[in-house]
C-alpha atoms as a PDB file:
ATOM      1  CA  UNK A   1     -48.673 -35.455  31.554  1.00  0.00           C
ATOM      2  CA  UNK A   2     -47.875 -32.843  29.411  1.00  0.00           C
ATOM      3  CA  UNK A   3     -45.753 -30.856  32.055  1.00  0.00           C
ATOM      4  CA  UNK A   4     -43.456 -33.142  31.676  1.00  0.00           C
ATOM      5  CA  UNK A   5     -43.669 -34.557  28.115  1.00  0.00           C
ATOM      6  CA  UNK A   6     -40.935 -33.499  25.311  1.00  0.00           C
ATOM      7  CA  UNK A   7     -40.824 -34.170  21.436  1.00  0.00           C
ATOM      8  CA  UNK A   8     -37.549 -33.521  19.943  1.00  0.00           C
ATOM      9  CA  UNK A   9     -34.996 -35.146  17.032  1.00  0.00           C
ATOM     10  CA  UNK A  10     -33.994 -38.474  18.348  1.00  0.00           C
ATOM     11  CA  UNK A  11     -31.044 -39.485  19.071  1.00  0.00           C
ATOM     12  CA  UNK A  12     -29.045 -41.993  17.092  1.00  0.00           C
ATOM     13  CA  UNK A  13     -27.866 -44.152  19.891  1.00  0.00           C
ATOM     14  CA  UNK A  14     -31.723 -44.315  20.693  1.00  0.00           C
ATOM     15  CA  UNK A  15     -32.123 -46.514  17.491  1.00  0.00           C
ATOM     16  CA  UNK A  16     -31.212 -49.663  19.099  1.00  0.00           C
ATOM     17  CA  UNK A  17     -34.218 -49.313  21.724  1.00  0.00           C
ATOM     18  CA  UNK A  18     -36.734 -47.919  19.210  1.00  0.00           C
ATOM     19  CA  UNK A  19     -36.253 -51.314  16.842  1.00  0.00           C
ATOM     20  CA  UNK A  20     -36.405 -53.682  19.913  1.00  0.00           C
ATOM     21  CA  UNK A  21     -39.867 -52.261  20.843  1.00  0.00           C
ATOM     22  CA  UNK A  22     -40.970 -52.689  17.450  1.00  0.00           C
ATOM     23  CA  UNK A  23     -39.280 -55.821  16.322  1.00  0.00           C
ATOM     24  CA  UNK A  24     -37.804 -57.411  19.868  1.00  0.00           C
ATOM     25  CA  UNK A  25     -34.512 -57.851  20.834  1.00  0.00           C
ATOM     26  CA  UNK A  26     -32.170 -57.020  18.074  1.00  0.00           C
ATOM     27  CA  UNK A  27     -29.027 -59.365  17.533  1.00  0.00           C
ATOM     28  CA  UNK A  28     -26.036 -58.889  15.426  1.00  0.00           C
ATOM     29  CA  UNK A  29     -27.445 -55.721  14.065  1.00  0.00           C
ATOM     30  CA  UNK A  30     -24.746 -53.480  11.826  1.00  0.00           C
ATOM     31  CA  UNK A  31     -25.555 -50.426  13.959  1.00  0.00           C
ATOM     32  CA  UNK A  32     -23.816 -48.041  11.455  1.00  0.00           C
ATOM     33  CA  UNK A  33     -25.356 -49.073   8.695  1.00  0.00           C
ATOM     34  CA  UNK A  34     -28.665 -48.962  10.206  1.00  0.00           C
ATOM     35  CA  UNK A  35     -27.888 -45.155  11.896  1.00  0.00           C
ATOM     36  CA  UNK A  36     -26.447 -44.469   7.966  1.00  0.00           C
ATOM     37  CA  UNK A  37     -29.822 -45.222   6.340  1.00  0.00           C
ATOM     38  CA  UNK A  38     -31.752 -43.980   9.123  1.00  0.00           C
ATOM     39  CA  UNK A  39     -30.392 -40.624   8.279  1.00  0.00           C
ATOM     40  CA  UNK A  40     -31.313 -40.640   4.653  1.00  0.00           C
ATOM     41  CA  UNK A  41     -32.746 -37.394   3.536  1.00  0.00           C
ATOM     42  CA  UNK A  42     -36.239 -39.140   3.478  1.00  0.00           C
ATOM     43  CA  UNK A  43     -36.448 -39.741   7.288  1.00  0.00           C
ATOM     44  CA  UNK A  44     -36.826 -37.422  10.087  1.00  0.00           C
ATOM     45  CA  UNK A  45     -37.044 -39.247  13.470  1.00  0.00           C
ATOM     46  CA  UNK A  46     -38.997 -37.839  16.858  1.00  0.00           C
ATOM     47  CA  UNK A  47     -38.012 -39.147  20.476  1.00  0.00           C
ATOM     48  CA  UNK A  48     -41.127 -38.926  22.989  1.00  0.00           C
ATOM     49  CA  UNK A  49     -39.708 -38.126  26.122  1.00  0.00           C
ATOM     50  CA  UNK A  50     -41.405 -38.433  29.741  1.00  0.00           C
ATOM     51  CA  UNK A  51     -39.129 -36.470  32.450  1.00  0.00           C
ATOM     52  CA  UNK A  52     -36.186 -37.419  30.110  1.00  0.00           C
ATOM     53  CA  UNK A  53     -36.999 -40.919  29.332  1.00  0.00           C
ATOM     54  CA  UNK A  54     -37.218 -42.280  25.911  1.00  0.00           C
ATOM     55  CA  UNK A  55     -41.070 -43.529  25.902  1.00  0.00           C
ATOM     56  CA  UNK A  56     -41.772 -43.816  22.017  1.00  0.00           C
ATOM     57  CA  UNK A  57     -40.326 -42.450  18.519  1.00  0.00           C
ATOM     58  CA  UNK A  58     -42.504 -40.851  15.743  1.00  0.00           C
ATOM     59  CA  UNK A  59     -40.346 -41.209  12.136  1.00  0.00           C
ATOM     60  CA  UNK A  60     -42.190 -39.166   9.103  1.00  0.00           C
ATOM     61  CA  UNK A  61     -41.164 -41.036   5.698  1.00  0.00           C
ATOM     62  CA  UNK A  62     -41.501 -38.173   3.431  1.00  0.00           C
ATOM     63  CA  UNK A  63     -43.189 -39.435   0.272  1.00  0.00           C
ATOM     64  CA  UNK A  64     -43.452 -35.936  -1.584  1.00  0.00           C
ATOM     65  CA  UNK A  65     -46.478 -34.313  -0.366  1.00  0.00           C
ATOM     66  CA  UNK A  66     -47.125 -37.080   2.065  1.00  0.00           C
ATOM     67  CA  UNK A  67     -45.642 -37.652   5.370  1.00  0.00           C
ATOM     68  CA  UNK A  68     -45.844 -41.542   6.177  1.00  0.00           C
ATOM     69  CA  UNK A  69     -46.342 -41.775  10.238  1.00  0.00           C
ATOM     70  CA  UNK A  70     -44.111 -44.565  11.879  1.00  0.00           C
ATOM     71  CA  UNK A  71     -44.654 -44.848  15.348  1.00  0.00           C
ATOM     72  CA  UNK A  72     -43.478 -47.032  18.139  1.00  0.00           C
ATOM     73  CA  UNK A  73     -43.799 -46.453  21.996  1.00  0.00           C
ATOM     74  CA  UNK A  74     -43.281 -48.389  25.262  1.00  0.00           C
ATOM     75  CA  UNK A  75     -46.104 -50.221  26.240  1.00  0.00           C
ATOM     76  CA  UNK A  76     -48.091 -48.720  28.395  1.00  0.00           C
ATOM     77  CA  UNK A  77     -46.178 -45.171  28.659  1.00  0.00           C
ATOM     78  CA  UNK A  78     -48.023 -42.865  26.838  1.00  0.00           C
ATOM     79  CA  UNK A  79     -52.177 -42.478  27.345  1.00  0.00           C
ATOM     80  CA  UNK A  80     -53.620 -43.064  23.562  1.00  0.00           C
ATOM     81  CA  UNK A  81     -55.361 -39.945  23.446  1.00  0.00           C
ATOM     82  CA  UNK A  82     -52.026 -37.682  24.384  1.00  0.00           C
ATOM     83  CA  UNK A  83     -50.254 -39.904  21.906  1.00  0.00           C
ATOM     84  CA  UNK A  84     -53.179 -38.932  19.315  1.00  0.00           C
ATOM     85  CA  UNK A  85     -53.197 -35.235  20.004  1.00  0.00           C
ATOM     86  CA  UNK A  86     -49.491 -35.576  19.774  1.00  0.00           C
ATOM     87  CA  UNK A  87     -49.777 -36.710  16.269  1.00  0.00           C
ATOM     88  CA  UNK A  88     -52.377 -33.998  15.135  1.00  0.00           C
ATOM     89  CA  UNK A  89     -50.016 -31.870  16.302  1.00  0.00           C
ATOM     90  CA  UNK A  90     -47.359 -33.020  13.933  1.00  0.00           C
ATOM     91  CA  UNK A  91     -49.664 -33.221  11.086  1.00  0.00           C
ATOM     92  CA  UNK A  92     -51.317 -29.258  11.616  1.00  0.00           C
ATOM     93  CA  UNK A  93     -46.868 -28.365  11.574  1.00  0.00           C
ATOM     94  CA  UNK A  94     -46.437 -30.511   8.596  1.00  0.00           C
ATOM     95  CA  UNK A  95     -49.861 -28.935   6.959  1.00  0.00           C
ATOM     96  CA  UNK A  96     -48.814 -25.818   7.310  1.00  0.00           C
ATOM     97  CA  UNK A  97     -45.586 -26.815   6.149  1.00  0.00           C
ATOM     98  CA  UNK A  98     -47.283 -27.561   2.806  1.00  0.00           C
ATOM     99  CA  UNK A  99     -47.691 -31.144   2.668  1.00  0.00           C
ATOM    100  CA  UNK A 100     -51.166 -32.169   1.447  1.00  0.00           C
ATOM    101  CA  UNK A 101     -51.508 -35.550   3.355  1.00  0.00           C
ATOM    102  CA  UNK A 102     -50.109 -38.007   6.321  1.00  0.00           C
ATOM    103  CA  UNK A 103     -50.472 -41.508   6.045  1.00  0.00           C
ATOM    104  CA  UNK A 104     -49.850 -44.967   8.053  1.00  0.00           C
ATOM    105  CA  UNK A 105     -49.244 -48.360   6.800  1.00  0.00           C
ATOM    106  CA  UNK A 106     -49.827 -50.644  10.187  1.00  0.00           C
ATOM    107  CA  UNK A 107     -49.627 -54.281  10.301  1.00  0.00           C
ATOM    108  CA  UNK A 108     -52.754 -56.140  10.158  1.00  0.00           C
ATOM    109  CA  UNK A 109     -52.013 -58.001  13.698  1.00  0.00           C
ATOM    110  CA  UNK A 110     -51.346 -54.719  15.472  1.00  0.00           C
ATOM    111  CA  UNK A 111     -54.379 -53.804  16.371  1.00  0.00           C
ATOM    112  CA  UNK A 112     -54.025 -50.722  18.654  1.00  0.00           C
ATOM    113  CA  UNK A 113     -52.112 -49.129  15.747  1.00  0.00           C
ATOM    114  CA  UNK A 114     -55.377 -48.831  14.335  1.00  0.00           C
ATOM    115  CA  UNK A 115     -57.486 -47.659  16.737  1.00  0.00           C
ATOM    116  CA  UNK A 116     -54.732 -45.095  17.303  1.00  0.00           C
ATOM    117  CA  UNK A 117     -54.980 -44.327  13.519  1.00  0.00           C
ATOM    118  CA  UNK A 118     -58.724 -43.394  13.820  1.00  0.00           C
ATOM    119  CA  UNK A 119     -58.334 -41.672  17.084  1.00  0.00           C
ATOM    120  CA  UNK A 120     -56.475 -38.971  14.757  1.00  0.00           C
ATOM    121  CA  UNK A 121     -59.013 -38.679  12.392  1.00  0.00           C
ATOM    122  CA  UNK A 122     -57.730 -40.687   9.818  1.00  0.00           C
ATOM    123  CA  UNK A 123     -59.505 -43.404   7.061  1.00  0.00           C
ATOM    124  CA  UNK A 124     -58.876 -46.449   6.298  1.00  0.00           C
ATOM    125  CA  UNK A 125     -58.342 -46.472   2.325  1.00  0.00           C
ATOM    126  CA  UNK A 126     -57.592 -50.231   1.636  1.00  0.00           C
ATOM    127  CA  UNK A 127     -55.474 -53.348   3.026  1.00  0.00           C
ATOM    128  CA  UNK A 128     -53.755 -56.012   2.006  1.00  0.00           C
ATOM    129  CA  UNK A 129     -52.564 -59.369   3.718  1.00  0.00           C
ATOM    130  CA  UNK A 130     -49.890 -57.660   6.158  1.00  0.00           C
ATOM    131  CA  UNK A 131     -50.851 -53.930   6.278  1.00  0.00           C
ATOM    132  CA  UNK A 132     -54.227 -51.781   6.500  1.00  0.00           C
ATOM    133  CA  UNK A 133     -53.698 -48.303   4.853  1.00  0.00           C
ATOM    134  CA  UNK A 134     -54.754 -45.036   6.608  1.00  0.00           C
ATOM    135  CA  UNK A 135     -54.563 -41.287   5.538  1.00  0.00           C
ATOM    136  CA  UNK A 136     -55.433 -38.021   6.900  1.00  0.00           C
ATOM    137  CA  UNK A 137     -55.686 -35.738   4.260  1.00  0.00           C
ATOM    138  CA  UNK A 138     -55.388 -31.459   4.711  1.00  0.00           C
ATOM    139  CA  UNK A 139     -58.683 -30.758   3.907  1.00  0.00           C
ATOM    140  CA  UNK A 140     -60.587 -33.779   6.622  1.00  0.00           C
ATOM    141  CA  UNK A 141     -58.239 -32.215   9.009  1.00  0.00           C
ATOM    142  CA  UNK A 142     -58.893 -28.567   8.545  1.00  0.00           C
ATOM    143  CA  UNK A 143     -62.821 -29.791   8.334  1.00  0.00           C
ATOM    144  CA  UNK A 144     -62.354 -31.779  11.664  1.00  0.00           C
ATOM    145  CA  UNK A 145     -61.857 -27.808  13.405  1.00  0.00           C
ATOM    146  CA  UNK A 146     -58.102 -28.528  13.973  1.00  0.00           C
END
């Protein structure tokens, strides 16, 4: 898979596709203002790509020394394990990049999310009736032999 497999910024007109997978079909949307605070300093957004095809987005909500993971993907398109290793990746750049954390807030209901959350390496450090909160600090990550 990885032969063909390519992370790289995504593309605004991308958005649109990336909030139906997450939310469903997306009506009367303001597109602009949407793209507008998509771009705030604060977000950096990731297109997965599978021979050219959009198959998921990664966003990182900086939080200052914390990156907050937000990812959404096709169903189906990407094996969980390559989707894992794909994140580790990100976090070892963003480690050495001197952040001291990564986190994800997933909604209770979305299960996979989860398991996709512990598949990096990460614990859960509380909940609350909509979201369960993960982390994966620097230091379990460097201990984990990444």
């Amino acid at each position: 898979m990885s032969l063909n497999f390519a992370l790289k910024e995504l593309d605004p007109l991308d958005y649109p596709q990336v909030a139906e997978w997450e939310f469903g079909p997306q009506v009367g949307v303001d597109w602009a203002r949407y793209t507008f605070e998509m771009s705030l300093p604060k977000w950096r957004h990731y297109g997965l790509y599978l021979s050219h095809q959009l198959v998921g987005c990664v966003s990182l909500e900086k939080r200052g020394t914390t990156a907050i993971y937000h990812v959404v993907t096709a169903r189906h398109k990407l094996h969980p394990n390559f989707l894992a290793q794909t994140l580790l990746n990100i976090a070892g750049h963003l480690f050495e990049n001197g952040f001291a954390a990564v986190s994800a807030h997933i909604p209770i209901e979305k299960r996979a999310g989860a398991r996709l959350a512990l598949r990096c390496g990460m614990r859960e450090i509380g909940h609350d009736q909509k979201l369960r909160y993960f982390i994966l600090t620097k230091s379990r990550y460097l201990k984990n032999g990444r």
